[in-house]
Protein backbone atom coordinates (compact mmCIF):
# COMPACT_ATOMS: atom_id res chain seq x y z
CA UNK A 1 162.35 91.54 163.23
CA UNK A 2 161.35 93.97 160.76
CA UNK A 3 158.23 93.13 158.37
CA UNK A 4 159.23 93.21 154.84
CA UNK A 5 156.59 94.78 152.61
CA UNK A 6 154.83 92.23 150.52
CA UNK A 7 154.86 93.41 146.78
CA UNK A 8 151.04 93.82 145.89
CA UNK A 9 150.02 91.28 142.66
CA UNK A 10 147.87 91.64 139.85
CA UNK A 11 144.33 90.04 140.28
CA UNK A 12 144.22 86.91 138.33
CA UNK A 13 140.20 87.77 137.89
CA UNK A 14 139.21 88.09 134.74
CA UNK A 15 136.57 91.38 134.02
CA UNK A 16 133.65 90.30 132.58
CA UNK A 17 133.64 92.14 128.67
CA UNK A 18 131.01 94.33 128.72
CA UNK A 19 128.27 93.39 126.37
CA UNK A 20 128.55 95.53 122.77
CA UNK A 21 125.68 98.06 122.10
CA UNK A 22 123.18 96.30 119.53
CA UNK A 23 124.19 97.01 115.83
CA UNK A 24 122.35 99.71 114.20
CA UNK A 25 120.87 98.54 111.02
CA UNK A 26 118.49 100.07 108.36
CA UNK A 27 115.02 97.96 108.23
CA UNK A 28 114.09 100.11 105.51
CA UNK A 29 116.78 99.70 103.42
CA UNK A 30 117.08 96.22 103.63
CA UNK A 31 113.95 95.28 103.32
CA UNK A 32 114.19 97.59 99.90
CA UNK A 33 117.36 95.35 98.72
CA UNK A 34 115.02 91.69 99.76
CA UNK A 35 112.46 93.39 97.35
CA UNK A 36 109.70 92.88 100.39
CA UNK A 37 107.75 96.12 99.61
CA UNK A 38 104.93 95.36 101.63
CA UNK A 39 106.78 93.85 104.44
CA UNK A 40 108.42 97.40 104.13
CA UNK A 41 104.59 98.69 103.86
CA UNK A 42 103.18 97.18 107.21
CA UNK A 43 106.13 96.15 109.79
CA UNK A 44 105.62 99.13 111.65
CA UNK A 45 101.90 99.37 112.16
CA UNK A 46 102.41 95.27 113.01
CA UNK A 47 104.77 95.78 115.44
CA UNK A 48 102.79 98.56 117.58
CA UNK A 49 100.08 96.06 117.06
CA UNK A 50 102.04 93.08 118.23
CA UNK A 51 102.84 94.91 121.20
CA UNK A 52 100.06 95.97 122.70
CA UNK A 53 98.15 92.66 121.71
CA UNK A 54 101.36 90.68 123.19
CA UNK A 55 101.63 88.70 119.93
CA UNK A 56 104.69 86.41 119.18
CA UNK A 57 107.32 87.47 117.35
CA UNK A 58 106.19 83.68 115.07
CA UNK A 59 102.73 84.93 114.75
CA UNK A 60 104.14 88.68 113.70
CA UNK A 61 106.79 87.03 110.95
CA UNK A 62 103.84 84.63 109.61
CA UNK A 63 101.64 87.33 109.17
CA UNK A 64 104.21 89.50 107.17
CA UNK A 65 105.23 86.76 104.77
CA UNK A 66 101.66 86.02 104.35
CA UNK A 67 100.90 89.78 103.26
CA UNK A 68 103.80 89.74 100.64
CA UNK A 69 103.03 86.84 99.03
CA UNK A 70 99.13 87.42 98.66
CA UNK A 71 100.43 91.09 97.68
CA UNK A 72 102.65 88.95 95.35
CA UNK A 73 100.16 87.01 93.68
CA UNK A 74 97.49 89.41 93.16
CA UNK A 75 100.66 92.12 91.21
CA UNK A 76 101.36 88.54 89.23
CA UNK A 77 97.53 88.21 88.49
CA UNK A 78 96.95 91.81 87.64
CA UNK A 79 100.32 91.71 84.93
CA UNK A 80 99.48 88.58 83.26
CA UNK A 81 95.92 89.49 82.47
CA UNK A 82 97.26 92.99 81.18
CA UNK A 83 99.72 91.20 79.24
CA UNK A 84 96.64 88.86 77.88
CA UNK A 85 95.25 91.50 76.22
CA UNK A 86 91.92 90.50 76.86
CA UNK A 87 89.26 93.30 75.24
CA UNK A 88 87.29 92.34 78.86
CA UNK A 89 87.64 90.07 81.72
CA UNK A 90 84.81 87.61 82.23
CA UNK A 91 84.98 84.93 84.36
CA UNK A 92 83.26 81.28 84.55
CA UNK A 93 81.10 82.50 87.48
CA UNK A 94 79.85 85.38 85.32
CA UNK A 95 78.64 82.86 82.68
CA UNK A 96 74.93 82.11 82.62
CA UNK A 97 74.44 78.53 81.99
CA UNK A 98 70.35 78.78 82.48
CA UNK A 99 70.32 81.28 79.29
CA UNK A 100 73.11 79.13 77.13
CA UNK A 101 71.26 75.47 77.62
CA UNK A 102 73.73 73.87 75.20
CA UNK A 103 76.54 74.00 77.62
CA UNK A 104 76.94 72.81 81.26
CA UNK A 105 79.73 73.61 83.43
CA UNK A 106 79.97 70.05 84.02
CA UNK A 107 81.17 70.15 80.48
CA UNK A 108 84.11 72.20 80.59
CA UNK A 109 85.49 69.95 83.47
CA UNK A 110 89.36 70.05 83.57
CA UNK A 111 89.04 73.04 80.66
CA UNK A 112 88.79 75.19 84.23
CA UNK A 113 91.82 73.17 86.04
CA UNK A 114 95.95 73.43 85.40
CA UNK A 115 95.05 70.16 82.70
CA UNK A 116 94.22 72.19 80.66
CA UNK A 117 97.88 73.46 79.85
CA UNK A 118 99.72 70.27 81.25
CA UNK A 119 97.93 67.91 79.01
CA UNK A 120 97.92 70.56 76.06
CA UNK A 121 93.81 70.17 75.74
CA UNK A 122 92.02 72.52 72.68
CA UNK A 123 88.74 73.66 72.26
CA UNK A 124 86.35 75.00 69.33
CA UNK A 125 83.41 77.05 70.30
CA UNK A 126 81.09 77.68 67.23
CA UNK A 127 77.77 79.29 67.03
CA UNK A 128 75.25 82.50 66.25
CA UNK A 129 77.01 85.58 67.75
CA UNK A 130 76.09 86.53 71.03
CA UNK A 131 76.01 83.10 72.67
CA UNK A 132 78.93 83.37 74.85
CA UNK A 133 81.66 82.03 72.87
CA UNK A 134 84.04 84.73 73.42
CA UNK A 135 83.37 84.70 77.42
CA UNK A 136 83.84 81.14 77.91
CA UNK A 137 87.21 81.26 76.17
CA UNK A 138 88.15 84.12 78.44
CA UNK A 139 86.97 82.71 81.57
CA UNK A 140 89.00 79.54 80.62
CA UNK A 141 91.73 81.40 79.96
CA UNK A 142 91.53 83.37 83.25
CA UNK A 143 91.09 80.74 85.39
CA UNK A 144 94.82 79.21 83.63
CA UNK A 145 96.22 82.72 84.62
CA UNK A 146 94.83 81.97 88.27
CA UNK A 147 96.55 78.63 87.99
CA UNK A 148 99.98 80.68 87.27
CA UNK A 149 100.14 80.20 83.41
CA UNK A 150 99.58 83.03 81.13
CA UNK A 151 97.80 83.65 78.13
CA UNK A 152 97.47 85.70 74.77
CA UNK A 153 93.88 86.74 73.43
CA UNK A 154 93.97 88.12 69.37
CA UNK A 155 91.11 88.18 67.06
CA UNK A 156 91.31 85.42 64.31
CA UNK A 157 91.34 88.74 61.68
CA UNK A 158 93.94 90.53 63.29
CA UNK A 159 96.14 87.34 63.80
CA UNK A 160 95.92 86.26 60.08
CA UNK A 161 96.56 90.01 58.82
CA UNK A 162 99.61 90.20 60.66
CA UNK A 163 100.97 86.82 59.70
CA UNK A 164 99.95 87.29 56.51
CA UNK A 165 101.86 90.37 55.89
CA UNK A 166 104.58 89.22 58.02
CA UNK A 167 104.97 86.29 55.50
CA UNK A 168 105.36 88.42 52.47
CA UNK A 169 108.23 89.98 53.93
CA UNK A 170 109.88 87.17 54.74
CA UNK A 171 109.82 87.65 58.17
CA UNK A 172 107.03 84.77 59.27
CA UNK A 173 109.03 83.37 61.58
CA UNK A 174 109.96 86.11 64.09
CA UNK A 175 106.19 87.55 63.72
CA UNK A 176 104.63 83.79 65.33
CA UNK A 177 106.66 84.07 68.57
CA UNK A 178 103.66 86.20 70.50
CA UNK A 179 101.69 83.66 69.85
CA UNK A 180 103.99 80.20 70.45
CA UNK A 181 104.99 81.78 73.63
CA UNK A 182 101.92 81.70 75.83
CA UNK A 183 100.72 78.53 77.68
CA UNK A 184 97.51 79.30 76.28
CA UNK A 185 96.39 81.23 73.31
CA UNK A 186 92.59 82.25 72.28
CA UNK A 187 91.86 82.82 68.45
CA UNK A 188 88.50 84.74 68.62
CA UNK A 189 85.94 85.31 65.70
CA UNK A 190 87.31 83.28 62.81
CA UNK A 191 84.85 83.58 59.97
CA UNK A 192 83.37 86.96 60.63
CA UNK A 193 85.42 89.01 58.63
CA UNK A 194 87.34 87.57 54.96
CA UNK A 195 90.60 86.40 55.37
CA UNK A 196 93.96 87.14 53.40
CA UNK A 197 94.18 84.69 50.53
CA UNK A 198 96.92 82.93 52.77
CA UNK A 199 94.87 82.64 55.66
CA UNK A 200 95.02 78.70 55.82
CA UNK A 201 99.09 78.68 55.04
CA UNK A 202 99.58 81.13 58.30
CA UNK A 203 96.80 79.99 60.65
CA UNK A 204 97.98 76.40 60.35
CA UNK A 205 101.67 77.86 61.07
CA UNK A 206 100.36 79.16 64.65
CA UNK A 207 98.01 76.15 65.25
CA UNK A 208 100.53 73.13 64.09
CA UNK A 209 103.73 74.73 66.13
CA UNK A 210 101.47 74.89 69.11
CA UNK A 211 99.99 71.21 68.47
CA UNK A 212 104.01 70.13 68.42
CA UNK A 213 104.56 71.71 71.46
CA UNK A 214 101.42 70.96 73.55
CA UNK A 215 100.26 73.67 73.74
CA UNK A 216 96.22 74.77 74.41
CA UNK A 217 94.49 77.14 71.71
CA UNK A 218 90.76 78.06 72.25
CA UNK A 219 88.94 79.21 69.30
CA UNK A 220 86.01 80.72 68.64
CA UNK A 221 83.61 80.68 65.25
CA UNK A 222 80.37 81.56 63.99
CA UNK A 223 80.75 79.20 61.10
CA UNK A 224 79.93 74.87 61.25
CA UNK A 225 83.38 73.38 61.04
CA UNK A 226 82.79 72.05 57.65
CA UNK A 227 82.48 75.33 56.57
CA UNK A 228 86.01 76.30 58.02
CA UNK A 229 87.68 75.61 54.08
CA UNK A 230 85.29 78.42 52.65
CA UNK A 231 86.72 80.97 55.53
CA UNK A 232 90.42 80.14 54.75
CA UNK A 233 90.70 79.45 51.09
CA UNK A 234 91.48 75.72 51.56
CA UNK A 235 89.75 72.83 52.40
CA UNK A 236 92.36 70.56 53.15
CA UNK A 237 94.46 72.93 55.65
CA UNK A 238 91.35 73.25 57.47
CA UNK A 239 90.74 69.65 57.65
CA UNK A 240 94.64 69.67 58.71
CA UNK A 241 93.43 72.50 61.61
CA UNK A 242 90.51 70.73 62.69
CA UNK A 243 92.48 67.64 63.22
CA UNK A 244 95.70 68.72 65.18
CA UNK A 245 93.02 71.20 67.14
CA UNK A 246 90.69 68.21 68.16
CA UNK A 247 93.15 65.41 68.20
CA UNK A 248 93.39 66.90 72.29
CA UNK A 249 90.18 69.41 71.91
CA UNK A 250 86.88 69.26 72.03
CA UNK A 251 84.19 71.33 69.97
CA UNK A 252 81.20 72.87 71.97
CA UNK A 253 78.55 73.83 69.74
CA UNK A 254 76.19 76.22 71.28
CA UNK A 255 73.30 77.58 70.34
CA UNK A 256 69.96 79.77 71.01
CA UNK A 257 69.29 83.70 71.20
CA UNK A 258 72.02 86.56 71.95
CA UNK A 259 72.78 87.28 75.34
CA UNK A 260 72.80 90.44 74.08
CA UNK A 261 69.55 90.81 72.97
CA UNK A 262 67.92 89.36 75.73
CA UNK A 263 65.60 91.60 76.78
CA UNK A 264 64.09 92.31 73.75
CA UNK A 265 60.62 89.97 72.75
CA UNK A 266 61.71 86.70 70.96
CA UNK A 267 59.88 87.48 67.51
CA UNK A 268 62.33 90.58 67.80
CA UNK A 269 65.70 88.84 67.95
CA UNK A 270 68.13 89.50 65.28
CA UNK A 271 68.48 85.74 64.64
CA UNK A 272 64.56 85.44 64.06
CA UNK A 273 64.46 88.24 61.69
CA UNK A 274 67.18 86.75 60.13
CA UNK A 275 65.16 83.56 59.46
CA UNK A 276 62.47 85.06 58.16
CA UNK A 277 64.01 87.15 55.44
């Protein structure tokens, strides 16, 4: 009997697919598109780093994110105190509270914290020049920037000049914006220089919108506060200031020689020569 060939068949076994090559992508321009510029700054010298030292791939993420967002928050810092237009930066630290012995920091209390703009709090610093005025409302107003508000600084003069001029134009509305916007606003040196005959009308424009809304001015004077009518031409809008300003202020009188004279001999100070003319 004669063997019949046996038609081969196809092996039922399946290949295994073969595994596709890794997808090529560009780090650098994604990382570019997420808007991660120092994640784009220091993956590479982290990733040499994390492989020699055999760290995770967790502990090489964390410490990226970390990097942006403190790289984050110090750009955010740096803009809003540009944008505050503060004529220096002081800060409560700075402050000496041994040489201004009217004022503790106890004092300023939640002035320092994020109350200050949630619960819409004001404050009035009067006194001689030179006795820190202008630095605490700074400091205050830095330490709400640190908090992530932001703030506007504008001397009482210039405020009042441009309102006032602004008014007469008709255009009184659009000019107070700048200064409704801000979580906290600082209106330095009222009294030094003569206002505008409209100074009350426009100053209690800016400080009754912000009352309405809540929100925190800081303001600084070398006059008492019952002097305040003489600066702006009207006694009753300043009454009307002082009360919307310390209906959720407080007014910190302070007192004593200028910083800035300090090292010269007390009989020399401008304030005792003052006196005794």
């Amino acid at each position: 009997m004669s063997k019949l060939k046996q038609t081969a068949r196809p092996s039922t076994r399946r290949r295994a697919p073969k595994t596709p090559p890794a997808p090529v992508h560009d780090l650098e321009g994604m990382l570019r598109r997420l808007h991660l510029p120092t994640v784009r700054r220091l993956y590479a010298e982290l990733a040499t780093r994390a492989e020699a030292d055999g760290m995770s791939y967790h502990t090489c993420l964390e410490t990226l994110i970390a990097e942006e967002i403190a790289h984050r928050a110090e750009t955010r810092l740096t803009r809003a105190v540009h944008r505050a237009r503060f004529p220096f930066l002081r800060t409560i630290d700075d402050f000496n509270f041994t040489f201004q012995t009217a004022l503790k920091l106890q004092m300023l209390g939640s002035y320092l914290g994020p109350e200050l703009v949630s619960e819409g709090k004001n404050a009035i610093f009067s006194g001689p020049s030179g006795t820190g005025k202008s630095h605490l409302c700074i400091a205050i107003a830095y330490r709400a920037i640190q908090h992530g508000y932001d703030a506007r600084f504008v001397g009482a003069d210039v405020l009042i000049g441009e309102l006032s001029r602004a008014a007469s134009k008709s255009r009184l509305n659009a000019a107070l914006e700048p200064y409704l916007q801000p979580h906290v606003l600082i209106i330095d040196e009222l009294g030094y220089l003569s206002q505008a005959a409209d100074a009350a009308n426009v100053l209690y424009r800016v400080i009754n919108d912000r009352y309405l809304a809540g929100r925190p001015i800081l303001l600084t004077t070398n006059k008492p506060l019952a002097a305040l009518g003489e600066v702006v031409h009207d006694g009753d809008l300043a009454e009307a200031i002082l009360d919307r300003l310390l209906e959720r202020g407080v007014h910190f009188a302070l007192r004593g020689r200028s910083y800035r004279t300090r090292h010269l001999p007390e009989e020399d100070a401008p304030a005792k020569r003052a006196k005794a003319s």
